[in-house]
PDB file of N, CA and C in Angstrom:
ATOM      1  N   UNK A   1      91.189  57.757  16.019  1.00  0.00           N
ATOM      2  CA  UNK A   1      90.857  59.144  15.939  1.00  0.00           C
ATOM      3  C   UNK A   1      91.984  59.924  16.602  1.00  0.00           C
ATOM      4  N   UNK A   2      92.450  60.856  15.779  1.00  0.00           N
ATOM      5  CA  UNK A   2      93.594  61.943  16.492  1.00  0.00           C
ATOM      6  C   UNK A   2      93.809  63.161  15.600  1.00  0.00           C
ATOM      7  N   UNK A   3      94.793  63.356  16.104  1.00  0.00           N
ATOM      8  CA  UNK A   3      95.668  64.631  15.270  1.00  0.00           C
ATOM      9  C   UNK A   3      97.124  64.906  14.850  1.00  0.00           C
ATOM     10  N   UNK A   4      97.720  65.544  13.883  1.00  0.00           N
ATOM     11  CA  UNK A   4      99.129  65.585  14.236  1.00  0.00           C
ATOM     12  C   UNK A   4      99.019  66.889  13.686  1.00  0.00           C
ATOM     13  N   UNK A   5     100.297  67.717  13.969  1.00  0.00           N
ATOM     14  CA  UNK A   5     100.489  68.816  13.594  1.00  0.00           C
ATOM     15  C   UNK A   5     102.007  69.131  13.455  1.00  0.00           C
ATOM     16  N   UNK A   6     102.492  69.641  12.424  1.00  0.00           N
ATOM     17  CA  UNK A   6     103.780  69.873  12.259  1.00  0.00           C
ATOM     18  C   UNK A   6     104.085  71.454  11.274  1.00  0.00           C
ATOM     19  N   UNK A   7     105.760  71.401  11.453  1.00  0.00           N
ATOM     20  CA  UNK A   7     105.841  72.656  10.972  1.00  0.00           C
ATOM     21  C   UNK A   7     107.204  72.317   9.911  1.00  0.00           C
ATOM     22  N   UNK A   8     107.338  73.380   8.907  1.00  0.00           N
ATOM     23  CA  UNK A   8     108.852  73.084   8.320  1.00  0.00           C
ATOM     24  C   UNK A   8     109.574  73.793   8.733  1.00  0.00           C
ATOM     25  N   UNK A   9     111.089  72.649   9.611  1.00  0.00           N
ATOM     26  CA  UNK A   9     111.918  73.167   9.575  1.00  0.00           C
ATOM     27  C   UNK A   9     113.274  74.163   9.193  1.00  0.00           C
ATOM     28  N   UNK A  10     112.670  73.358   7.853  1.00  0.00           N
ATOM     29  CA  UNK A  10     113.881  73.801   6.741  1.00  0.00           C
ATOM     30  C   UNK A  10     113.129  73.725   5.212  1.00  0.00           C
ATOM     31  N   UNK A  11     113.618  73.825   3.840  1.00  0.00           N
ATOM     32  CA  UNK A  11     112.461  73.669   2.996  1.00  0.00           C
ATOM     33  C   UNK A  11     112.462  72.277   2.668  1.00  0.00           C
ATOM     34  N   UNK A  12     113.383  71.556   3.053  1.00  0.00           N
ATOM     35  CA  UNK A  12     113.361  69.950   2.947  1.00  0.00           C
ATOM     36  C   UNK A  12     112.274  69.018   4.311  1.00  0.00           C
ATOM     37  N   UNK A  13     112.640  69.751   5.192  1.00  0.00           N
ATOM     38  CA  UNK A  13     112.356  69.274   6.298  1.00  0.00           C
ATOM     39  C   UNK A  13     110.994  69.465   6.839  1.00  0.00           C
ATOM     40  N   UNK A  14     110.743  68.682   7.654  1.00  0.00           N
ATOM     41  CA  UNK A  14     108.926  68.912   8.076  1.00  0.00           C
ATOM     42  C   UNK A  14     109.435  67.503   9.205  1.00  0.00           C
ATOM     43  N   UNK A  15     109.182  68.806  10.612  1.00  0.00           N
ATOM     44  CA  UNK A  15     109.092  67.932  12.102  1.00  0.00           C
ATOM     45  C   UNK A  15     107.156  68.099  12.592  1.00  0.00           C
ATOM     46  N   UNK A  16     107.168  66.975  12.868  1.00  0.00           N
ATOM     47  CA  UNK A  16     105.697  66.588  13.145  1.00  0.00           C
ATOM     48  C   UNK A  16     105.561  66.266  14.802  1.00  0.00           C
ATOM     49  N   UNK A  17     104.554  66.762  15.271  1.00  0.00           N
ATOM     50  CA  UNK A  17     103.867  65.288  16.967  1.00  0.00           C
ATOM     51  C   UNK A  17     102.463  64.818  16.461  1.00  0.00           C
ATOM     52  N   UNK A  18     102.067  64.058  17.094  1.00  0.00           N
ATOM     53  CA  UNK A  18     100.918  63.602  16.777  1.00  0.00           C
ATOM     54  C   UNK A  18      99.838  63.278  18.266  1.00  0.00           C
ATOM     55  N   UNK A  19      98.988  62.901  18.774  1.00  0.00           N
ATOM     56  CA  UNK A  19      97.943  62.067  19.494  1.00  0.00           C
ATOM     57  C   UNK A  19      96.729  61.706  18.957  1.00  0.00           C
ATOM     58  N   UNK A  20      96.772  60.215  19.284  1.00  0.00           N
ATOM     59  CA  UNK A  20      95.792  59.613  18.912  1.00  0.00           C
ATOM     60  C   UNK A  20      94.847  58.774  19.802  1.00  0.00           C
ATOM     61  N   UNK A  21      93.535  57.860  19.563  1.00  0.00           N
ATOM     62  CA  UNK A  21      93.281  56.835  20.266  1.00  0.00           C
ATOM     63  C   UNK A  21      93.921  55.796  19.413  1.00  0.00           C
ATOM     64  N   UNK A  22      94.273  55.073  20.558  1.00  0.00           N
ATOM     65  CA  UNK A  22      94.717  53.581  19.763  1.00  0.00           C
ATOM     66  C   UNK A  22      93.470  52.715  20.494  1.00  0.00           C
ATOM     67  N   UNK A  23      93.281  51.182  19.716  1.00  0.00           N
ATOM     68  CA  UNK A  23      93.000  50.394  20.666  1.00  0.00           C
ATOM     69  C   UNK A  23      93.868  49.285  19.445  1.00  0.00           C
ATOM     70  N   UNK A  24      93.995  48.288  20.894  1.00  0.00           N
ATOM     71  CA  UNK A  24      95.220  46.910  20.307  1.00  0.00           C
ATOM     72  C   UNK A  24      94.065  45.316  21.071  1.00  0.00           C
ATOM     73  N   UNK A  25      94.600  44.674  20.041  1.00  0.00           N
ATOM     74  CA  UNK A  25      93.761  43.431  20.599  1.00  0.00           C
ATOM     75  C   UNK A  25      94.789  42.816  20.808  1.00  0.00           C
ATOM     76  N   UNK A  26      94.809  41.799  21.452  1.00  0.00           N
ATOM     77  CA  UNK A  26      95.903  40.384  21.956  1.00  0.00           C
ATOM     78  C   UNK A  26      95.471  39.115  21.779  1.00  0.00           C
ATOM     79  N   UNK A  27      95.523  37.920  21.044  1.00  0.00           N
ATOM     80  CA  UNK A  27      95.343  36.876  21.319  1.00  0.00           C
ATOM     81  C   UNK A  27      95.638  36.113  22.196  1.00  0.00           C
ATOM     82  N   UNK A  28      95.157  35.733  23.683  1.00  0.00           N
ATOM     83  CA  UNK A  28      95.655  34.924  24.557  1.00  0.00           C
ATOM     84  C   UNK A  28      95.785  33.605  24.359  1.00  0.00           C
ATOM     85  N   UNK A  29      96.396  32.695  24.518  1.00  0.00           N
ATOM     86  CA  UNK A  29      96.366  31.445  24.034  1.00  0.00           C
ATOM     87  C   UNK A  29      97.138  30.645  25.111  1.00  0.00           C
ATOM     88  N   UNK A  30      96.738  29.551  25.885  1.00  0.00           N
ATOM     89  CA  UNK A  30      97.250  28.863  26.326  1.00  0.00           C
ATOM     90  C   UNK A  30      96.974  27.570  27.757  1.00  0.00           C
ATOM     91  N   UNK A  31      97.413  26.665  28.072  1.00  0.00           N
ATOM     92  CA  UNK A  31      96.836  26.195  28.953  1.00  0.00           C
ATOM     93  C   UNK A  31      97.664  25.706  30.135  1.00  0.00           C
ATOM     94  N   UNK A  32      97.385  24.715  30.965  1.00  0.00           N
ATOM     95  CA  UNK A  32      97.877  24.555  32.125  1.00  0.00           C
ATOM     96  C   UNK A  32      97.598  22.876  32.274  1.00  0.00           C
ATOM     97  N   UNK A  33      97.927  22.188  30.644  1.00  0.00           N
ATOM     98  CA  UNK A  33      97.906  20.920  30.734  1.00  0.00           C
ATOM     99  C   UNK A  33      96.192  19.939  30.650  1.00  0.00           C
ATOM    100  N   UNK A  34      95.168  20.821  31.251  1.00  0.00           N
ATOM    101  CA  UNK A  34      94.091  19.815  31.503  1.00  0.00           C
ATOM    102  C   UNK A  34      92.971  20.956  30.519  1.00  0.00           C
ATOM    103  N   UNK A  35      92.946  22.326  31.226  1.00  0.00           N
ATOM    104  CA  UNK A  35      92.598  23.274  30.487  1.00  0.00           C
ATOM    105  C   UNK A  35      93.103  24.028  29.643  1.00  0.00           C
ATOM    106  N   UNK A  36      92.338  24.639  29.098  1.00  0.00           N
ATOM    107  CA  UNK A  36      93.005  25.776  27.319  1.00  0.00           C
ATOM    108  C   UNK A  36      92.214  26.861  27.829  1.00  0.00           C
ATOM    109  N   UNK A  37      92.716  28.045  27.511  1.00  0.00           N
ATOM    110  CA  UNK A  37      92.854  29.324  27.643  1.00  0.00           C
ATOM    111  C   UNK A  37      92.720  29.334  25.777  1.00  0.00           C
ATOM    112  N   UNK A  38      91.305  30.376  25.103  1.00  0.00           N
ATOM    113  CA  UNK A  38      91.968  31.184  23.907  1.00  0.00           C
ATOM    114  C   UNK A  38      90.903  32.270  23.587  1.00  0.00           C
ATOM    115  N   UNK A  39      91.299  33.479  24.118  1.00  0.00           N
ATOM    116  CA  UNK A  39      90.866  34.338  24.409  1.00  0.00           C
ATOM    117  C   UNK A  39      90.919  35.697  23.326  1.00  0.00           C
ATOM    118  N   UNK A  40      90.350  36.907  23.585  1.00  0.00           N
ATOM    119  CA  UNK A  40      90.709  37.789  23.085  1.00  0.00           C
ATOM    120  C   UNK A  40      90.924  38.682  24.069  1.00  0.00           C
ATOM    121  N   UNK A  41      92.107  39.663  23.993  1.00  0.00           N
ATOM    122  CA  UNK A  41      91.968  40.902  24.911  1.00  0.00           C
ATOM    123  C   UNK A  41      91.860  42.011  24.202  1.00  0.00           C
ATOM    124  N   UNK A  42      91.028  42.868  24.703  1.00  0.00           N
ATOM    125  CA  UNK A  42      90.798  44.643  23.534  1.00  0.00           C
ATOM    126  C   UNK A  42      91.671  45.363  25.100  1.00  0.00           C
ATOM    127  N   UNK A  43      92.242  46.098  24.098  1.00  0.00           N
ATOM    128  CA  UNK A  43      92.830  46.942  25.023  1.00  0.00           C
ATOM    129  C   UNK A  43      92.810  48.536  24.757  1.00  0.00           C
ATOM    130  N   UNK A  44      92.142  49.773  25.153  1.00  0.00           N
ATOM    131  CA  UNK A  44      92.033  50.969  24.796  1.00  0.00           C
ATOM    132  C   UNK A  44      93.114  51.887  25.435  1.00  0.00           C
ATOM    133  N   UNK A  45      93.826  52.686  24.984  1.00  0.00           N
ATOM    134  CA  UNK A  45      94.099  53.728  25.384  1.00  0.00           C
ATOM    135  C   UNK A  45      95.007  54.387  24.063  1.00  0.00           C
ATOM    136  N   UNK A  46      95.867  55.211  24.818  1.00  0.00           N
ATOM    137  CA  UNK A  46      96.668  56.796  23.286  1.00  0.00           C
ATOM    138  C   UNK A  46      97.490  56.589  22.970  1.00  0.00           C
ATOM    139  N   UNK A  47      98.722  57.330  21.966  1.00  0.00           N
ATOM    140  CA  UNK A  47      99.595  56.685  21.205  1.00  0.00           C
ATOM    141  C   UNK A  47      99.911  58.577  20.892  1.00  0.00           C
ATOM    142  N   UNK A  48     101.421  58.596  21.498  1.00  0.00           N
ATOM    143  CA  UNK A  48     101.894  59.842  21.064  1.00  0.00           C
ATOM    144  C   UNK A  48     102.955  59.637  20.444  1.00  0.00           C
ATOM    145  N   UNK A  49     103.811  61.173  19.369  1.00  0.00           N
ATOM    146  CA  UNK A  49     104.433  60.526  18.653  1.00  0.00           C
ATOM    147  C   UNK A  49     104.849  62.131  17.656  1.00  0.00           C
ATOM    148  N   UNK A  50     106.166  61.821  17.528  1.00  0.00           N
ATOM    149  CA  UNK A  50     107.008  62.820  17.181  1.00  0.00           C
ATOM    150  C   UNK A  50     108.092  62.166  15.930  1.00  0.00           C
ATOM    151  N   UNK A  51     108.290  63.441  15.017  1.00  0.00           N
ATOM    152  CA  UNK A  51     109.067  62.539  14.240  1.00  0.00           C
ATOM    153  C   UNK A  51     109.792  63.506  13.279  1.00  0.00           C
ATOM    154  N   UNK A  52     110.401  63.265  12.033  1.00  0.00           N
ATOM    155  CA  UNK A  52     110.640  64.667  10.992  1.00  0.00           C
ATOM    156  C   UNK A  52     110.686  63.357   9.759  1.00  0.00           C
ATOM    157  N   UNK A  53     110.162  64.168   8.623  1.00  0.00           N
ATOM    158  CA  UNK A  53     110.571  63.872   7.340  1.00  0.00           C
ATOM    159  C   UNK A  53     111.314  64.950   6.838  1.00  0.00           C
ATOM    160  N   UNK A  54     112.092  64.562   5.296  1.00  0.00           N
ATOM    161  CA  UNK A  54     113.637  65.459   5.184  1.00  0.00           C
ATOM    162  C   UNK A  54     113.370  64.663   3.859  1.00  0.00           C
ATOM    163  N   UNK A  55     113.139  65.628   2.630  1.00  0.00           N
ATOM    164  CA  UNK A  55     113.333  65.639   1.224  1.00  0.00           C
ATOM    165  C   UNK A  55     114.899  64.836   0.677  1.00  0.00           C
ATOM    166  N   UNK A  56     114.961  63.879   0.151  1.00  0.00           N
ATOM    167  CA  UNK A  56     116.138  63.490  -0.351  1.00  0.00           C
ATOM    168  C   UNK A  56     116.080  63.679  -2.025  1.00  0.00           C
ATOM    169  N   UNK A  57     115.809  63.519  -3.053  1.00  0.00           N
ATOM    170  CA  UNK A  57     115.614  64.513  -3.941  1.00  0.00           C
ATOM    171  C   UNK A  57     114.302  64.035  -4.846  1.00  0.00           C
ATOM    172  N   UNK A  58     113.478  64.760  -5.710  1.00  0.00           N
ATOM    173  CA  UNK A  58     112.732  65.148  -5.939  1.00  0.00           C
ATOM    174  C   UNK A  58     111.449  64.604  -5.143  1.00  0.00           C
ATOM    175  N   UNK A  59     110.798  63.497  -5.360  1.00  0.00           N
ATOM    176  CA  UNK A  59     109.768  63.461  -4.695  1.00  0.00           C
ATOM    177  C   UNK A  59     110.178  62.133  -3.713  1.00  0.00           C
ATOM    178  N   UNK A  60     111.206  62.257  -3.805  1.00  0.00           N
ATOM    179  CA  UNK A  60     111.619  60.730  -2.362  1.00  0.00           C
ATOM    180  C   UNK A  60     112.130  61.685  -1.210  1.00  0.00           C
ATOM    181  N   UNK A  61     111.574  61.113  -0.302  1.00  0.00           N
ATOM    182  CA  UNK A  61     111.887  61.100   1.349  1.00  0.00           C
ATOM    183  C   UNK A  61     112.341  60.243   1.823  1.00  0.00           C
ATOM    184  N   UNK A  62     112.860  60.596   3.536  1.00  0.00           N
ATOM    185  CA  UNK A  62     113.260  59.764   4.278  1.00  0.00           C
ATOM    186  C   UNK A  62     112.365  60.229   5.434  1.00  0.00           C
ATOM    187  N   UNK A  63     112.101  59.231   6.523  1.00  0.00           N
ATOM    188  CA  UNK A  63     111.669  59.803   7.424  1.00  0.00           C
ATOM    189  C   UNK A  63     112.273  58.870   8.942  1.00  0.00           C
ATOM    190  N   UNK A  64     111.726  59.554  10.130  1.00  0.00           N
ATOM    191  CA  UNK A  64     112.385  58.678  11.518  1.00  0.00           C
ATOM    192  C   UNK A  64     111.100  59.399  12.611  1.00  0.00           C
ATOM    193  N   UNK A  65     110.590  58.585  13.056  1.00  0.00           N
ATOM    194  CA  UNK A  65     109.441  58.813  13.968  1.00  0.00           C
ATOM    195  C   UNK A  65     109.572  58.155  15.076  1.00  0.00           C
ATOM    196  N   UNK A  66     109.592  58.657  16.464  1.00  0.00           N
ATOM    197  CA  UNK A  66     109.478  58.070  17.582  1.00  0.00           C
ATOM    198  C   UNK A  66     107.926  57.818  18.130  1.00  0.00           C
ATOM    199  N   UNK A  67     107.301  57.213  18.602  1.00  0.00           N
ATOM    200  CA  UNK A  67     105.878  56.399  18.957  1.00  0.00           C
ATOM    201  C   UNK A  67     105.948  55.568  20.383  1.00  0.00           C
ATOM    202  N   UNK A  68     105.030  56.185  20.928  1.00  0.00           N
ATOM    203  CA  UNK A  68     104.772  56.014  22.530  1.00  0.00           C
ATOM    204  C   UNK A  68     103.283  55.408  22.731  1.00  0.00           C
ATOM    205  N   UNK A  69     103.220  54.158  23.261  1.00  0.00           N
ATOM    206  CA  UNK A  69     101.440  53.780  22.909  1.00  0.00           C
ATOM    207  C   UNK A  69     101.416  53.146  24.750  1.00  0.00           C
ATOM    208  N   UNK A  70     100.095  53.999  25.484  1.00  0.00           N
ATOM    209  CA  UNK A  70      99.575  53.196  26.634  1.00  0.00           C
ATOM    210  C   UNK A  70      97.876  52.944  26.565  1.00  0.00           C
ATOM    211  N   UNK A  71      98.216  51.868  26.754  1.00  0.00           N
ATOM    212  CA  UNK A  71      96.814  51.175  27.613  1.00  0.00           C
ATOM    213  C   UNK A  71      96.216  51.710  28.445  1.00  0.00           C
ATOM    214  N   UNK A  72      95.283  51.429  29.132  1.00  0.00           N
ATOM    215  CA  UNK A  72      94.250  51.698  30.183  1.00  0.00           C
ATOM    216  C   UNK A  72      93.187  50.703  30.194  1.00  0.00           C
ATOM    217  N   UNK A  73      92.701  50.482  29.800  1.00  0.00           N
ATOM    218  CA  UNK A  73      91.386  49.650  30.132  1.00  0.00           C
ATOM    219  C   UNK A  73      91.577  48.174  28.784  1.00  0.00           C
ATOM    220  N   UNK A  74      90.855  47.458  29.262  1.00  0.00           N
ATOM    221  CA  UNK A  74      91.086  46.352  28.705  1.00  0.00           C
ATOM    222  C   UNK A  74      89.155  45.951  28.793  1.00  0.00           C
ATOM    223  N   UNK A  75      88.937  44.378  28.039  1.00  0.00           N
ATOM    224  CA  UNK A  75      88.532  43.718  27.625  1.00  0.00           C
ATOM    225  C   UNK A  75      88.285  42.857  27.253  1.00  0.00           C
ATOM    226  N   UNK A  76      87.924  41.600  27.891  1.00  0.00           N
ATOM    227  CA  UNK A  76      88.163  40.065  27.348  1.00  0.00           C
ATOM    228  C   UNK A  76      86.694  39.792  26.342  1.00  0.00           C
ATOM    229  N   UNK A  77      87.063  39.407  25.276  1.00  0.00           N
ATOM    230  CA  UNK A  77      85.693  38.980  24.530  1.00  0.00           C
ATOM    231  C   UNK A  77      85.716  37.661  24.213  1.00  0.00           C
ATOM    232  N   UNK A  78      84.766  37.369  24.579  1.00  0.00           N
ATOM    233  CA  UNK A  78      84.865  35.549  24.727  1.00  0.00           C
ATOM    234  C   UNK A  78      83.811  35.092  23.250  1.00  0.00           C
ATOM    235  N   UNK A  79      83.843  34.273  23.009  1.00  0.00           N
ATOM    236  CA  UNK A  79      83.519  33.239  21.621  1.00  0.00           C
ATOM    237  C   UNK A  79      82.290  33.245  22.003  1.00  0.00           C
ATOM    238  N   UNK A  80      81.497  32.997  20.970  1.00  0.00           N
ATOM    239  CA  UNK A  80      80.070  32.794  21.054  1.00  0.00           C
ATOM    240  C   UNK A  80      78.810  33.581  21.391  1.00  0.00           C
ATOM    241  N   UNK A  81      77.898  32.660  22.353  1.00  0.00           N
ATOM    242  CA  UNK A  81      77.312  33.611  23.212  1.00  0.00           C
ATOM    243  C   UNK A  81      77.751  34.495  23.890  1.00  0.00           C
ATOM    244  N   UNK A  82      78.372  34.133  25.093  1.00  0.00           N
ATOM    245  CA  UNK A  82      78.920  34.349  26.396  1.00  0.00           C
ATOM    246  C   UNK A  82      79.073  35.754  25.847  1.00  0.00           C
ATOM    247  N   UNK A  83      78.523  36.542  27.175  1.00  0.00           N
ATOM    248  CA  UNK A  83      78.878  38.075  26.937  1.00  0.00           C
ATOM    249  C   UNK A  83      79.821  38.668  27.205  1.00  0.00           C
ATOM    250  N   UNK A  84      80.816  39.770  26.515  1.00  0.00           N
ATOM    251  CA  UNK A  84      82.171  40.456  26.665  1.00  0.00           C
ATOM    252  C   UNK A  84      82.313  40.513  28.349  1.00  0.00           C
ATOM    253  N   UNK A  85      83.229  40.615  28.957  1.00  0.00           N
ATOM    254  CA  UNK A  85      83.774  41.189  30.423  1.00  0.00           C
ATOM    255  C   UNK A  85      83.510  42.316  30.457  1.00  0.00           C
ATOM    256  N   UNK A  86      83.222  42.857  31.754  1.00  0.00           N
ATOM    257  CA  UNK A  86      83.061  44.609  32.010  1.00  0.00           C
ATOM    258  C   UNK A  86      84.488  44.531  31.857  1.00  0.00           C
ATOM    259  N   UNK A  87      84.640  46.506  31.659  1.00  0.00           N
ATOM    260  CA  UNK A  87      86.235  46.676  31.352  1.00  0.00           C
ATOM    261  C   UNK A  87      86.514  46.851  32.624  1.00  0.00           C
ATOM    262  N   UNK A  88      88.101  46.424  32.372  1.00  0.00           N
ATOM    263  CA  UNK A  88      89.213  46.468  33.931  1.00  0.00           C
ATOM    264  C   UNK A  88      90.004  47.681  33.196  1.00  0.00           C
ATOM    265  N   UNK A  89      90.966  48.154  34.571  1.00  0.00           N
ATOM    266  CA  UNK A  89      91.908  48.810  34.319  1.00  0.00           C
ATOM    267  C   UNK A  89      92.923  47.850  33.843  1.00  0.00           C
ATOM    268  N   UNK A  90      94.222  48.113  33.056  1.00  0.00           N
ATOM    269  CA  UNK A  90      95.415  47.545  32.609  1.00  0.00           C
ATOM    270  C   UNK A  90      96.596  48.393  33.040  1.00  0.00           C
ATOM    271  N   UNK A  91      97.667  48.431  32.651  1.00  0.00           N
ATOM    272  CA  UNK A  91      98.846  49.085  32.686  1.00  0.00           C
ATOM    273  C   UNK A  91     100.022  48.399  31.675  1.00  0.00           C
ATOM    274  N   UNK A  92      99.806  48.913  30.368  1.00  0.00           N
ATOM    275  CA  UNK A  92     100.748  48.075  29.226  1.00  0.00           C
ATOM    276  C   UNK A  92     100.921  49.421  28.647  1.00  0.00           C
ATOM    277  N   UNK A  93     102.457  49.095  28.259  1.00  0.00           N
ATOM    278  CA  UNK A  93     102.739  50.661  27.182  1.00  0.00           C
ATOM    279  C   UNK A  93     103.492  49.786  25.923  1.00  0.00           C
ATOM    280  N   UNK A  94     104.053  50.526  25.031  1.00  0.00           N
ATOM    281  CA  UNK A  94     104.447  50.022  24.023  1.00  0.00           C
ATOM    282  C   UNK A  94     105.695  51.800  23.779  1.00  0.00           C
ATOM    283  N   UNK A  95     106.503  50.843  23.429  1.00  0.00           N
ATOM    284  CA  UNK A  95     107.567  51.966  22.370  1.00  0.00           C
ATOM    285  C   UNK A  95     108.248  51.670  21.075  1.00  0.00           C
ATOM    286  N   UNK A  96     108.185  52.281  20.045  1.00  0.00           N
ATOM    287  CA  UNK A  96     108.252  52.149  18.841  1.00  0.00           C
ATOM    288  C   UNK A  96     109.292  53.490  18.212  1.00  0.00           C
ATOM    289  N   UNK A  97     110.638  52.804  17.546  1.00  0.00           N
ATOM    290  CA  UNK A  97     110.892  53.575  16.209  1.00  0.00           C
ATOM    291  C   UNK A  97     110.515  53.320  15.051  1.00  0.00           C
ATOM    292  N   UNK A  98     110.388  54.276  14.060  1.00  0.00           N
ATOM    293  CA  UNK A  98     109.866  53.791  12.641  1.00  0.00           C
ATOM    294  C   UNK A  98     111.023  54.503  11.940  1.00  0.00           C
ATOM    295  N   UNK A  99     111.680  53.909  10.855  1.00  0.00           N
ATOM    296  CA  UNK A  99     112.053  55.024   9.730  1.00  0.00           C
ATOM    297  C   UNK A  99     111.501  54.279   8.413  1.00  0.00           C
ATOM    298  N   UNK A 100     111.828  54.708   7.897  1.00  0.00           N
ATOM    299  CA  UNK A 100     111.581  54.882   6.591  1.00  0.00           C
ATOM    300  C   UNK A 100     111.701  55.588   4.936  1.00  0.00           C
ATOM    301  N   UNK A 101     111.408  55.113   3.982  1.00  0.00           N
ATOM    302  CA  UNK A 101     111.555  56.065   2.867  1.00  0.00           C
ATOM    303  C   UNK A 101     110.296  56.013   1.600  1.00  0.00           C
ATOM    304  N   UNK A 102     109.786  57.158   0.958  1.00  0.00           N
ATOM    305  CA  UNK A 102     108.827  57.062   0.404  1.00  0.00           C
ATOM    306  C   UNK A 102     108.750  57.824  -0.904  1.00  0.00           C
ATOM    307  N   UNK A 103     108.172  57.762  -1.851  1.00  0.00           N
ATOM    308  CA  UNK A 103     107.786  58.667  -3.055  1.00  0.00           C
ATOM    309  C   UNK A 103     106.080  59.394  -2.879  1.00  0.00           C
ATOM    310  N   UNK A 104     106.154  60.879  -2.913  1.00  0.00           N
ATOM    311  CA  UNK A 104     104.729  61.106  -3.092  1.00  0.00           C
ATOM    312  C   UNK A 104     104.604  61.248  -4.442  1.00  0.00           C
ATOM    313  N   UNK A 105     103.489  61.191  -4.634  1.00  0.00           N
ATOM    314  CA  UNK A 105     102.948  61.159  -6.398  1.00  0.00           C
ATOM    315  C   UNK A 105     101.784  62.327  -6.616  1.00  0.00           C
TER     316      UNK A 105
END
């Protein structure tokens, strides 16, 4: 769930930001020789994010977006019965470029 909002720069051009919720899961996996670890982690928090698309000619684009994603709270959900973990705090971010190119129709 979010929003973005942008404006045109130019009549080719269109600069955007965005905020959103993200949530990211993790597969944990691993052991210490006698025991195995294989887990799930949910992890919640936002994902901001700025970018421009720029008309290259008729209905193809290019675009380049910068993307900022943090965590906060987490989640271990375990197999089976066994009931999810109360949530903890975390501290994980993520940074992301995207470009790209597209046709609208």
């Amino acid at each position: 769930m979010g929003g973005r909002v942008g404006f045109p720069a130019s009549p080719q051009t269109m600069v955007h930001a965005k905020a959103v919720y993200s949530d990211a899961r993790y597969g944990l996996l691993g052991t210490n020789g006698t025991t195995s670890l294989d887990q799930r982690l949910d992890a919640d928090g936002y994902r901001l994010g700025a970018g421009v698309k720029h008309g290259i000619a008729g209905k193809a684009y290019a675009k380049l977006e910068s993307r900022y994603s943090r965590y906060l709270r987490g989640e271990f959900d375990f197999a089976g019965r066994t009931p999810d973990s109360s949530r903890f705090t975390i501290d994980t971010d993520r940074h992301q470029v995207v470009a790209g190119v597209g046709l609208r129709f």
